[in-house]
Protein backbone atom coordinates (compact mmCIF):
# COMPACT_ATOMS: atom_id res chain seq x y z
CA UNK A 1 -87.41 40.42 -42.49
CA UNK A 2 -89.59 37.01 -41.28
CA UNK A 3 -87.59 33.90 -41.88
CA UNK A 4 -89.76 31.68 -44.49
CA UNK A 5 -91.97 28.74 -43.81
CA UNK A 6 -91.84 26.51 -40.39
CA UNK A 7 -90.26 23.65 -40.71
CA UNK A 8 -92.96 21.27 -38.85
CA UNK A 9 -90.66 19.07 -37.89
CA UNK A 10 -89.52 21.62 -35.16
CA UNK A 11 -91.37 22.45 -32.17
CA UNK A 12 -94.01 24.80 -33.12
CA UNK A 13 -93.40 28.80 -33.04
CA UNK A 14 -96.23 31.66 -32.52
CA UNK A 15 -96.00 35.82 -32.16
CA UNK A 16 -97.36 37.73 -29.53
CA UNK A 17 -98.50 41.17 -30.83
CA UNK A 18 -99.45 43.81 -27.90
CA UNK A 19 -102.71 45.71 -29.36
CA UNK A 20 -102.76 49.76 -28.73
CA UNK A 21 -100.31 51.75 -30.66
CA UNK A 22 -98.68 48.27 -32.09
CA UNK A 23 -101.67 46.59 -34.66
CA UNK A 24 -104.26 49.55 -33.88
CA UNK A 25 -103.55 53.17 -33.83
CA UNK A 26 -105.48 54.08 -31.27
CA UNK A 27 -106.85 52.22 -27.50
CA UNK A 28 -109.16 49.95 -28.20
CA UNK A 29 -111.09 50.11 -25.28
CA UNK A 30 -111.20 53.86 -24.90
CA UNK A 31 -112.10 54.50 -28.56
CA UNK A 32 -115.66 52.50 -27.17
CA UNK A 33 -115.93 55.26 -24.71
CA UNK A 34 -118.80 56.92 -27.09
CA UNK A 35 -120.46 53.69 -27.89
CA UNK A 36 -120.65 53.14 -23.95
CA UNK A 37 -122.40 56.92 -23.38
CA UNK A 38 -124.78 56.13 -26.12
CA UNK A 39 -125.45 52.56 -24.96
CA UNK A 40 -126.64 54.87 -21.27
CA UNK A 41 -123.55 52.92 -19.45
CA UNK A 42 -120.95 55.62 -19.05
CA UNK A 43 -122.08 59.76 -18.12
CA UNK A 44 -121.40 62.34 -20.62
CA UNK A 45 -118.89 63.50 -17.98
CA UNK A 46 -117.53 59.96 -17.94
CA UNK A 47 -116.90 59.90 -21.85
CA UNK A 48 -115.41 63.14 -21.83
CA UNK A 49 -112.74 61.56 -19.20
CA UNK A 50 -111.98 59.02 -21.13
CA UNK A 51 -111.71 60.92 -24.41
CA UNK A 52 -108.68 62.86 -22.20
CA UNK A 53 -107.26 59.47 -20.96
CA UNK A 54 -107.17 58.77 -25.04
CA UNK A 55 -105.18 62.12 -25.99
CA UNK A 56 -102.68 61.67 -23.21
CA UNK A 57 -102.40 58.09 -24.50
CA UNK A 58 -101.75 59.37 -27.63
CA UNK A 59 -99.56 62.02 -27.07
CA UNK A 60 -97.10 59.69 -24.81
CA UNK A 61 -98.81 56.48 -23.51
CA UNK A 62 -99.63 56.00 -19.56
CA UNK A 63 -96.96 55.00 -17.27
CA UNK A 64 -97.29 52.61 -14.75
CA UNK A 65 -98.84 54.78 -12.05
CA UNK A 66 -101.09 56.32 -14.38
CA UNK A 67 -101.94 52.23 -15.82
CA UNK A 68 -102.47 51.87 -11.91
CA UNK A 69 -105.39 54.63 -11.45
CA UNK A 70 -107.06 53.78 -14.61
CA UNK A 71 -107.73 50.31 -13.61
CA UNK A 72 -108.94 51.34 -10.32
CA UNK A 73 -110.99 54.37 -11.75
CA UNK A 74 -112.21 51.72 -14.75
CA UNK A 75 -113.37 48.82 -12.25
CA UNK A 76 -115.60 51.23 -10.47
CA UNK A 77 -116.86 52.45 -13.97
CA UNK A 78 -118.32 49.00 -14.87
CA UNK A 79 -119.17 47.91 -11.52
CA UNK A 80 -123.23 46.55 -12.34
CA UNK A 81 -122.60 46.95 -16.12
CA UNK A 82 -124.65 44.06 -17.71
CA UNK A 83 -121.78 41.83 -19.65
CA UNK A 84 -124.06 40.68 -22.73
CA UNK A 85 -124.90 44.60 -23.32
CA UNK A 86 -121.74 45.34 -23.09
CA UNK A 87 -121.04 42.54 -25.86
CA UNK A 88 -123.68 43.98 -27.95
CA UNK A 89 -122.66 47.56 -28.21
CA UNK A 90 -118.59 46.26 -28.83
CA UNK A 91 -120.20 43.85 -31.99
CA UNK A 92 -122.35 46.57 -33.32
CA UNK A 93 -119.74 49.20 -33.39
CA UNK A 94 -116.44 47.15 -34.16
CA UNK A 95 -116.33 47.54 -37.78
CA UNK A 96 -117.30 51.55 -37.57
CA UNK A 97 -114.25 52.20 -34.80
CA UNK A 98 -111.51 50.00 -35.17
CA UNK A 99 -111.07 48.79 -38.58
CA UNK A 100 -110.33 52.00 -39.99
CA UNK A 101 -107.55 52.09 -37.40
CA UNK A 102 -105.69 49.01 -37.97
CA UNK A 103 -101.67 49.57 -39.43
CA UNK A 104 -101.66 48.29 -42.53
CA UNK A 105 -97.74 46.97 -41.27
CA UNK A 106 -98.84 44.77 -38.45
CA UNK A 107 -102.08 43.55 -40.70
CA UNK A 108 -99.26 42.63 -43.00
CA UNK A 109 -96.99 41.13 -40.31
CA UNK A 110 -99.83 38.75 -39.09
CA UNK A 111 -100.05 37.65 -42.46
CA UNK A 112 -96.69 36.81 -43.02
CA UNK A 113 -96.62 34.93 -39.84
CA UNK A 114 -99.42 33.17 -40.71
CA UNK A 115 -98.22 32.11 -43.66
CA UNK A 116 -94.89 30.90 -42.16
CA UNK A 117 -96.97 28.75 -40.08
CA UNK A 118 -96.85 30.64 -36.81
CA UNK A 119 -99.63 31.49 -34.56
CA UNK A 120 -100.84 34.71 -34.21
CA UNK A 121 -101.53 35.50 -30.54
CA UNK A 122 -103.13 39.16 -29.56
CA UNK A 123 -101.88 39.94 -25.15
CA UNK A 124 -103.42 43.13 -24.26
CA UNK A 125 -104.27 44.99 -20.89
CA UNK A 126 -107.15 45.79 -22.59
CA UNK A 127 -110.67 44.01 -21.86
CA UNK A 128 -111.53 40.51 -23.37
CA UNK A 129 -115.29 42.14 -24.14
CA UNK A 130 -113.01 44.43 -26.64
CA UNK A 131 -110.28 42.38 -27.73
CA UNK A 132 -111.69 39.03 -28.55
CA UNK A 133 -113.73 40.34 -31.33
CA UNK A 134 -110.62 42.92 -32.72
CA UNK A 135 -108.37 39.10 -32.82
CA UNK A 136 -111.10 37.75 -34.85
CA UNK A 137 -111.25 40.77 -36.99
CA UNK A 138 -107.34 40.36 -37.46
CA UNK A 139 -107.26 36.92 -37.93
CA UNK A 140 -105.85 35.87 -34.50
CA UNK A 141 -105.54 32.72 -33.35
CA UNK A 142 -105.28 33.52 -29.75
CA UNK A 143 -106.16 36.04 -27.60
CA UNK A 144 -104.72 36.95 -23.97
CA UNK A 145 -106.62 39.89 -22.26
CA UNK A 146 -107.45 40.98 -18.46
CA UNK A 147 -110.45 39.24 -16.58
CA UNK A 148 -113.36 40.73 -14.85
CA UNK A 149 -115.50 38.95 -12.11
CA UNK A 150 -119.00 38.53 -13.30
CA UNK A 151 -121.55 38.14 -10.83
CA UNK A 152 -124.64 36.01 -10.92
CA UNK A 153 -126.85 38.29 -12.51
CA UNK A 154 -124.88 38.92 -15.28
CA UNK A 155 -123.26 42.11 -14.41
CA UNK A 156 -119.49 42.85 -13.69
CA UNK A 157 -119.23 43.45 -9.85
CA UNK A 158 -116.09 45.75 -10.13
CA UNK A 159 -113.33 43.40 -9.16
CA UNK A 160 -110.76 42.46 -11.41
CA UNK A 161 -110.11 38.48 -11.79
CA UNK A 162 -107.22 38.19 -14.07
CA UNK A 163 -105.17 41.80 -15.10
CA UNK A 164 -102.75 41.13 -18.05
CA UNK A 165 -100.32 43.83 -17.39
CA UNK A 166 -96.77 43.71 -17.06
CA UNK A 167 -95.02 40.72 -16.02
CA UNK A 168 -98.55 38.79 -16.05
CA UNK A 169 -97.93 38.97 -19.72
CA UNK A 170 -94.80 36.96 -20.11
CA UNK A 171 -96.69 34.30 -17.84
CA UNK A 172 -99.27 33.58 -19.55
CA UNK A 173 -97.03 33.47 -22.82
CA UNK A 174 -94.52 31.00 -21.01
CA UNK A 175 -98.09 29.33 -20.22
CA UNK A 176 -99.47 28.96 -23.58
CA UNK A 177 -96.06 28.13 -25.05
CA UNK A 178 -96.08 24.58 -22.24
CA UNK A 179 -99.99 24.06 -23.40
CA UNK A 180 -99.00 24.49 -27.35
CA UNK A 181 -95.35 23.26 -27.48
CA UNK A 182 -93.93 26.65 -28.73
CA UNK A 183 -90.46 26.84 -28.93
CA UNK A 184 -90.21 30.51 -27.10
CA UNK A 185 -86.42 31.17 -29.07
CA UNK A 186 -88.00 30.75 -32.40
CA UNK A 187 -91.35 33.16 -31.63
CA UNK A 188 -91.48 36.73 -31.72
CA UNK A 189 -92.85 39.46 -29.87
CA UNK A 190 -94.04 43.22 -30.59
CA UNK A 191 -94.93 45.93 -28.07
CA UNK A 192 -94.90 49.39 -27.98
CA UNK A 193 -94.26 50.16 -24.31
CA UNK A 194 -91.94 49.95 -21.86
CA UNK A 195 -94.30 48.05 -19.52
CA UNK A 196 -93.84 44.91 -21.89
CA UNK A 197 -90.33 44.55 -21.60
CA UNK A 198 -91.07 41.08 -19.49
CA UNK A 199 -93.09 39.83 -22.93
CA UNK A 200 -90.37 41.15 -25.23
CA UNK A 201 -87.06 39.08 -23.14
CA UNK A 202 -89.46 36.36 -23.03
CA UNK A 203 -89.16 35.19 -26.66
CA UNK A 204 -86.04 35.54 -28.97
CA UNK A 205 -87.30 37.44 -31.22
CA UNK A 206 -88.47 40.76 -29.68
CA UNK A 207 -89.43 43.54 -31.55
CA UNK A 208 -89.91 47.56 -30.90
CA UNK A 209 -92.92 49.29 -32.67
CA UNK A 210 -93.53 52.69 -32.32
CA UNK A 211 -92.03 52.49 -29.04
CA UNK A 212 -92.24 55.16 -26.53
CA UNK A 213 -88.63 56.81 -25.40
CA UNK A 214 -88.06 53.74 -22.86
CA UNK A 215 -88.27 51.35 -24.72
CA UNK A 216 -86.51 52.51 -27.12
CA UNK A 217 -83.49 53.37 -25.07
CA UNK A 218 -83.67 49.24 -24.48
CA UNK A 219 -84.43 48.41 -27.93
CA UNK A 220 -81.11 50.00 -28.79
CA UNK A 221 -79.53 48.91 -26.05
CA UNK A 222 -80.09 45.32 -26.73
CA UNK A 223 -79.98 45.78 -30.49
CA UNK A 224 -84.13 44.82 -31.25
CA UNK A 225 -85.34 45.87 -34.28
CA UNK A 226 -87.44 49.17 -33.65
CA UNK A 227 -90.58 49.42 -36.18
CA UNK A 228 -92.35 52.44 -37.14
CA UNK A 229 -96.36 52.15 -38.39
CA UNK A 230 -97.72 54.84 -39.79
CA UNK A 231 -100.13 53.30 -42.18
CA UNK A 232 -104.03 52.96 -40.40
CA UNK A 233 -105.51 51.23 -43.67
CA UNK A 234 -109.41 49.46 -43.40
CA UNK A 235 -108.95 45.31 -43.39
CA UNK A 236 -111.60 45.91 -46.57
CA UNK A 237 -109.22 47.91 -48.99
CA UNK A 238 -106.66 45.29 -48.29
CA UNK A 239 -108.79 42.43 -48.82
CA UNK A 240 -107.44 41.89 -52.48
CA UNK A 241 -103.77 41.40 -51.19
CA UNK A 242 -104.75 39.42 -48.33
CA UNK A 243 -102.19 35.89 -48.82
CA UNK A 244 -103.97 33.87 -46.36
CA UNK A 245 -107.35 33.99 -45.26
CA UNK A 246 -108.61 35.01 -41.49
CA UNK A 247 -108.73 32.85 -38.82
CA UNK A 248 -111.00 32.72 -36.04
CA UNK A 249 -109.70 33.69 -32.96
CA UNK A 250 -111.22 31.13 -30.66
CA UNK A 251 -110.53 32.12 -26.99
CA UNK A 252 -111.74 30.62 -23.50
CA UNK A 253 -114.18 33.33 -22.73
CA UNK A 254 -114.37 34.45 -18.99
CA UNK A 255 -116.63 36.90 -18.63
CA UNK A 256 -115.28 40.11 -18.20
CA UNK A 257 -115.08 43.63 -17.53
CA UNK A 258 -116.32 46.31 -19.74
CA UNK A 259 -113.99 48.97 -17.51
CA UNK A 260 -111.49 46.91 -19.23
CA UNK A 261 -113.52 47.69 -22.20
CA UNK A 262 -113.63 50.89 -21.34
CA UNK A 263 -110.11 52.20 -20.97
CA UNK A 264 -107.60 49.55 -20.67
CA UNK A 265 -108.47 47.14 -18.65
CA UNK A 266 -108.47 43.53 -19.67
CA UNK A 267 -109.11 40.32 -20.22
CA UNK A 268 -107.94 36.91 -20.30
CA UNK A 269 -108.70 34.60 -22.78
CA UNK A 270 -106.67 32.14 -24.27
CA UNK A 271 -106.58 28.54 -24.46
CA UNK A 272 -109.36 26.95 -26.73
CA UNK A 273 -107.62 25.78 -29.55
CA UNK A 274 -108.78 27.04 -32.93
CA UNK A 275 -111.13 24.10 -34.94
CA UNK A 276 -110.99 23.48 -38.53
């Protein structure tokens, strides 16, 4: 159970929510996979690999050497992709692929944050192209995602700028925490993989959600509350219970790489505070 309302007179407080498997059901950048094919950016014998990397990500997750081949195999994918095509195919298809997949738990947990006052911050290994517009879907106030080098014609050249994986997580948390004055013992944290255990000790209230058998060895271990979504529910048939309204996500936009948008990589985007 959430403590109640911030007390404003305290230094300010915020929770980090990882994305796959902990507020969507699914990855969010491999569930574009078909988009991509149809858009003419990926091969049919592309999409069908990345349909696989989705089933074994499914069926267990991908562990850290597996993470490691992905990105490489995913930043040779989108090397000349054009970034605002990318963009285009992510807004026209959003609605269609991921907001039937959203856990009706976490939509309720960033609601209840919300309305305690906290920040809602989205860190996810996968790409900015993907995740910005899911945190503005959710109501996010932040978003932290891996960053792709963009060349000057407009197209991703295949090198990764920025990967938010891992211990490059809890940095840029400790970062935005000295930028926005948030107290890290008073935010939380929610993750579903062992990978994030940097993110999780890095606030002091750390979470487990559907967590694969690592992490929940060390949720027990350590005595975290260990969560269990099972509920994928459309943001529109909740709309009626909704407490608090959605909040832009407004996020420092690097252009970046749709391999990251494409099967985990990511994005980095955080830092442009959200306006009235």
């Amino acid at each position: 159970m959430l403590s109640g309302v911030e007390n404003h007179s305290l230094p300010r407080a915020a929770a980090f929510f990882d994305l796959d498997k902990t507020v969507i059901a699914k990855s969010s950048t491999l569930t574009f996979s078909k988009s991509f094919y149809q858009g003419g950016l990926i091969s049919r014998r592309a999409a069908l690999r990345t349909a696989y990397a989705q089933f074994v990500f499914l069926a267990g997750g991908l562990d850290h050497d597996q993470m490691e081949r992905m990105r490489e195999y995913l930043s040779a994918l989108c090397r000349g992709w054009n970034v605002q095509q990318v963009r285009e195919i992510v807004a026209e298809t959003l609605h269609e692929l991921i907001d039937p997949i959203i856990y009706d738990e976490a939509a309720s947990l960033i609601e209840e944050h919300h309305t305690a006052g906290r920040d809602v911050v989205i860190v996810s290994t996968s790409g900015a192209e993907v995740v910005e517009p899911i945190g503005e879907l959710l109501g996010a106030d932040r978003v932290v995602a891996t960053r792709m080098v963009v060349g000057e014609d407009g197209c991703f050249t295949g090198e990764v700028e920025y990967y938010a994986y891992g211990p490059t997580k809890a940095e840029a948390i400790k970062e935005l925490a000295a930028s926005e004055g948030y107290d890290l013992d008073r935010c939380y944290a929610y993750s579903d993989s062992v990978t994030d255990l940097p993110m999780l000790r890095t606030v002091g209230h750390p979470h487990a959600v559907n967590p694969d058998r690592a992490l929940r060895r060390e949720a027990l271990a350590h005595g975290w509350p260990v969560l269990e979504f099972r509920r994928p529910v459309p943001l529109k048939k909740r709309l009626p219970a909704l407490s608090v309204p959605p909040r832009p996500a407004l996020v420092a936009a690097a252009a970046v790489a749709a391999a990251g948008a494409t099967a985990g990589l990511v994005w980095y985007a955080s830092k442009r505070r959200r306006t009235a």
